[in-house]
Protein backbone atom coordinates (compact mmCIF):
# COMPACT_ATOMS: atom_id res chain seq x y z
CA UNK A 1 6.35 -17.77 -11.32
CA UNK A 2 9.10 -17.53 -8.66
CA UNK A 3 7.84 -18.76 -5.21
CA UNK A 4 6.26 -15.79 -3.90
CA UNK A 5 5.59 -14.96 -0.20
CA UNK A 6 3.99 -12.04 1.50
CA UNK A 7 4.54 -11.40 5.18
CA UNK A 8 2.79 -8.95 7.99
CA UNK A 9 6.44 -9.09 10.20
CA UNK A 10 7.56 -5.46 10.34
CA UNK A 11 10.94 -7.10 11.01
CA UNK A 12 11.22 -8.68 7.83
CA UNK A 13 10.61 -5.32 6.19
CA UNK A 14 13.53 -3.58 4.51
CA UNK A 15 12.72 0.00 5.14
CA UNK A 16 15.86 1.35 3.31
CA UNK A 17 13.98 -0.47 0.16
CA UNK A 18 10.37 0.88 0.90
CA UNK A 19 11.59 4.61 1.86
CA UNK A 20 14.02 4.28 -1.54
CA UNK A 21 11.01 3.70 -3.45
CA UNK A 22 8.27 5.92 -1.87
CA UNK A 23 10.90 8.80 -1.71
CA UNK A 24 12.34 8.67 -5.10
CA UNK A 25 10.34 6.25 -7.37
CA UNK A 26 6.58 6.81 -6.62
CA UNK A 27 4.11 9.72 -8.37
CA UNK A 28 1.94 9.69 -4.55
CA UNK A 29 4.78 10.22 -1.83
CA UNK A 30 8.18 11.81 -3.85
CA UNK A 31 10.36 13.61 -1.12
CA UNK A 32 8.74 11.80 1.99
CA UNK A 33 11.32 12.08 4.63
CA UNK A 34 12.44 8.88 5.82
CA UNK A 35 11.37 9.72 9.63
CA UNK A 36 7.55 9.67 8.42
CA UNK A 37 7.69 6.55 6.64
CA UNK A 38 8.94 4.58 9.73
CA UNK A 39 6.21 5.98 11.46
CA UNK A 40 3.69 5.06 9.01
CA UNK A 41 4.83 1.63 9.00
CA UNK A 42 5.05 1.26 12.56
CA UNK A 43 0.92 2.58 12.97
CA UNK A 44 0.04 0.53 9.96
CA UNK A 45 -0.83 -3.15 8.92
CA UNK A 46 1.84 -3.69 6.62
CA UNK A 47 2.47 -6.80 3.92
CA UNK A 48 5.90 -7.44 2.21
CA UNK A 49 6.45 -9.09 -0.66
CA UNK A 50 9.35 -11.21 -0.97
CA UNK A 51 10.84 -13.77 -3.44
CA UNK A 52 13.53 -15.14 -1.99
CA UNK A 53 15.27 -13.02 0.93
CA UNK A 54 14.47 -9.68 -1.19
CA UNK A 55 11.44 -7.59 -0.48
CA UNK A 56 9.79 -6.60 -3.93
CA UNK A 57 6.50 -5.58 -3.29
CA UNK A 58 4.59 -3.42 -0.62
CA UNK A 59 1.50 -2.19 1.17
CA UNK A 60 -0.14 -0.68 3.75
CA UNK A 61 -3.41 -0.50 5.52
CA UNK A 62 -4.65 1.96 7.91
CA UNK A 63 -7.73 0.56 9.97
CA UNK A 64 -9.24 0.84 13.11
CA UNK A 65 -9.85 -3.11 12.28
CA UNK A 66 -14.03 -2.56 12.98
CA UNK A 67 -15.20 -0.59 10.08
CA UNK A 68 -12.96 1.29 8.23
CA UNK A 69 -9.64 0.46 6.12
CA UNK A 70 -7.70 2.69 3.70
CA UNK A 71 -4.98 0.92 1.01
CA UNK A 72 -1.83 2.95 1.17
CA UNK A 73 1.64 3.02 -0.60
CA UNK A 74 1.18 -0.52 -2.21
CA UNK A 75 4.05 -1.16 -4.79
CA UNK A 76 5.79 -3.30 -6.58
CA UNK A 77 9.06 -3.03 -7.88
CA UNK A 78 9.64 -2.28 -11.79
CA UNK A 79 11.80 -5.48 -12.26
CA UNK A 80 9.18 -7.61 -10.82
CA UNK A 81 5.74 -6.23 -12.81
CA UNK A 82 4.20 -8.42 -14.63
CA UNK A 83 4.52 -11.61 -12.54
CA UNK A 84 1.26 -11.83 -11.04
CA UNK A 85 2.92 -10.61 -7.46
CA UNK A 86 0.31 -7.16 -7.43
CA UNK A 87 -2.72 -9.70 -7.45
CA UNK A 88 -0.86 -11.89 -4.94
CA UNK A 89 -0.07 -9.25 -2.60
CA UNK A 90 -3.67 -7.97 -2.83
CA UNK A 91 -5.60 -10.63 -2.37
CA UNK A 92 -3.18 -11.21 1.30
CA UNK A 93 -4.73 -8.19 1.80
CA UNK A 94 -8.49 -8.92 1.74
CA UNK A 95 -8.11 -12.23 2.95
CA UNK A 96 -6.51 -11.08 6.04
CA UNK A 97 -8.14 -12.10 9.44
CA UNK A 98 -8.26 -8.81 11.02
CA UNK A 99 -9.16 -6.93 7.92
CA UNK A 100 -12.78 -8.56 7.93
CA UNK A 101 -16.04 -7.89 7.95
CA UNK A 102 -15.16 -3.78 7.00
CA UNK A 103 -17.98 -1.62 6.11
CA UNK A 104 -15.67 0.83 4.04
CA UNK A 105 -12.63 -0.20 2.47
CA UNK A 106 -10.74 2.77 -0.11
CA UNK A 107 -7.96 3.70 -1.48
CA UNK A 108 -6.45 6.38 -4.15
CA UNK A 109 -4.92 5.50 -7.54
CA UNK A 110 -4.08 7.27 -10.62
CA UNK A 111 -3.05 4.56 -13.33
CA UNK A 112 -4.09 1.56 -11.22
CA UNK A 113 -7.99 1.28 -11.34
CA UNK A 114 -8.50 -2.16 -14.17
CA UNK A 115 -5.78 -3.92 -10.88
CA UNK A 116 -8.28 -2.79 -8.15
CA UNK A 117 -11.45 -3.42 -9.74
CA UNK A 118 -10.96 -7.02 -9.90
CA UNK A 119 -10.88 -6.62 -5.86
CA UNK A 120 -14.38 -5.08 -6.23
CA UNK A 121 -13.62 -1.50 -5.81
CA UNK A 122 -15.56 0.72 -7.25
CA UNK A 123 -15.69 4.66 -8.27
CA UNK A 124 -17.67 6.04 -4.70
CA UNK A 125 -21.14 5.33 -5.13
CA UNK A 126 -21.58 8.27 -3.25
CA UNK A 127 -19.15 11.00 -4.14
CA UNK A 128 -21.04 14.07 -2.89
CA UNK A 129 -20.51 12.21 0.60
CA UNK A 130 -16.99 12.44 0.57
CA UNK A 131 -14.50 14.89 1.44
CA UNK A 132 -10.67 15.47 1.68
CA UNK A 133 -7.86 17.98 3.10
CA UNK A 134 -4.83 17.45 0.89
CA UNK A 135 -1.71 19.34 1.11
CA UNK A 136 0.02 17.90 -2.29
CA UNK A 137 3.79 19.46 -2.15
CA UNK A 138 3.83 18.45 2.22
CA UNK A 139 6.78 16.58 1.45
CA UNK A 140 8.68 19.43 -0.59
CA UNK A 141 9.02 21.45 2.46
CA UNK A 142 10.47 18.63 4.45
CA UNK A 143 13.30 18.45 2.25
């Protein structure tokens, strides 16, 4: 495996990368305007994944850093699958300082579920507890 690194400095970030691929390669945020991703990163904890100088993985957390954190936007790119850098980038993830000690962690995923179990997520134990407001085609009318 290439060396491998994953950093929380936004500054080491390439957003033209991360909007490329959230814009016009993922199934969850196709469209999003590039404004709203640099605001998502800048009110998220983020984690790049780099091998060498070139970001090729991603993810996001949303917390209030007590009790709560939600999994956002994590990637990798095509090119890279398959390397081991998913599990890498993940477990930088839960093993981060401020991420801790959180009574609820989730996130969404359509094809990724065998990846995220091995973290210990589960189907919600509790699904008649929890609700959502979703506006699916947001992004369309951005454009």
């Amino acid at each position: 495996m290439e060396t491998f690194r994953v950093t929380t400095d936004r500054d080491e970030l390439d957003r033209d990368l991360i909007h490329h691929f959230l814009s016009e390669e993922s199934y969850w945020a196709r469209g999003i305007p590039r404004d709203i991703v640099e605001r998502s990163i800048e009110n998220s904890l983020c984690f790049g994944g780099f091998v060498g100088r070139d970001q090729v993985a991603f993810a996001r957390v949303i917390s209030d850093y007590a009790t709560f954190g939600n999994l956002v936007d994590v990637f990798v790119l095509p090119e890279h699958r398959g390397k081991g850098y998913g599990k890498t980038l993940l477990a930088a993830v839960f093993g981060h300082p401020q991420l801790q000690g959180l009574r609820r962690f989730m996130l969404a995923t359509s094809d990724a579920h065998k990846l995220y179990a091995q973290f210990g997520f589960t189907s919600p134990k509790r699904p008649e507890t929890l609700m959502e407001r979703y506006v699916a085609d947001i992004y369309a009318a951005a454009r």
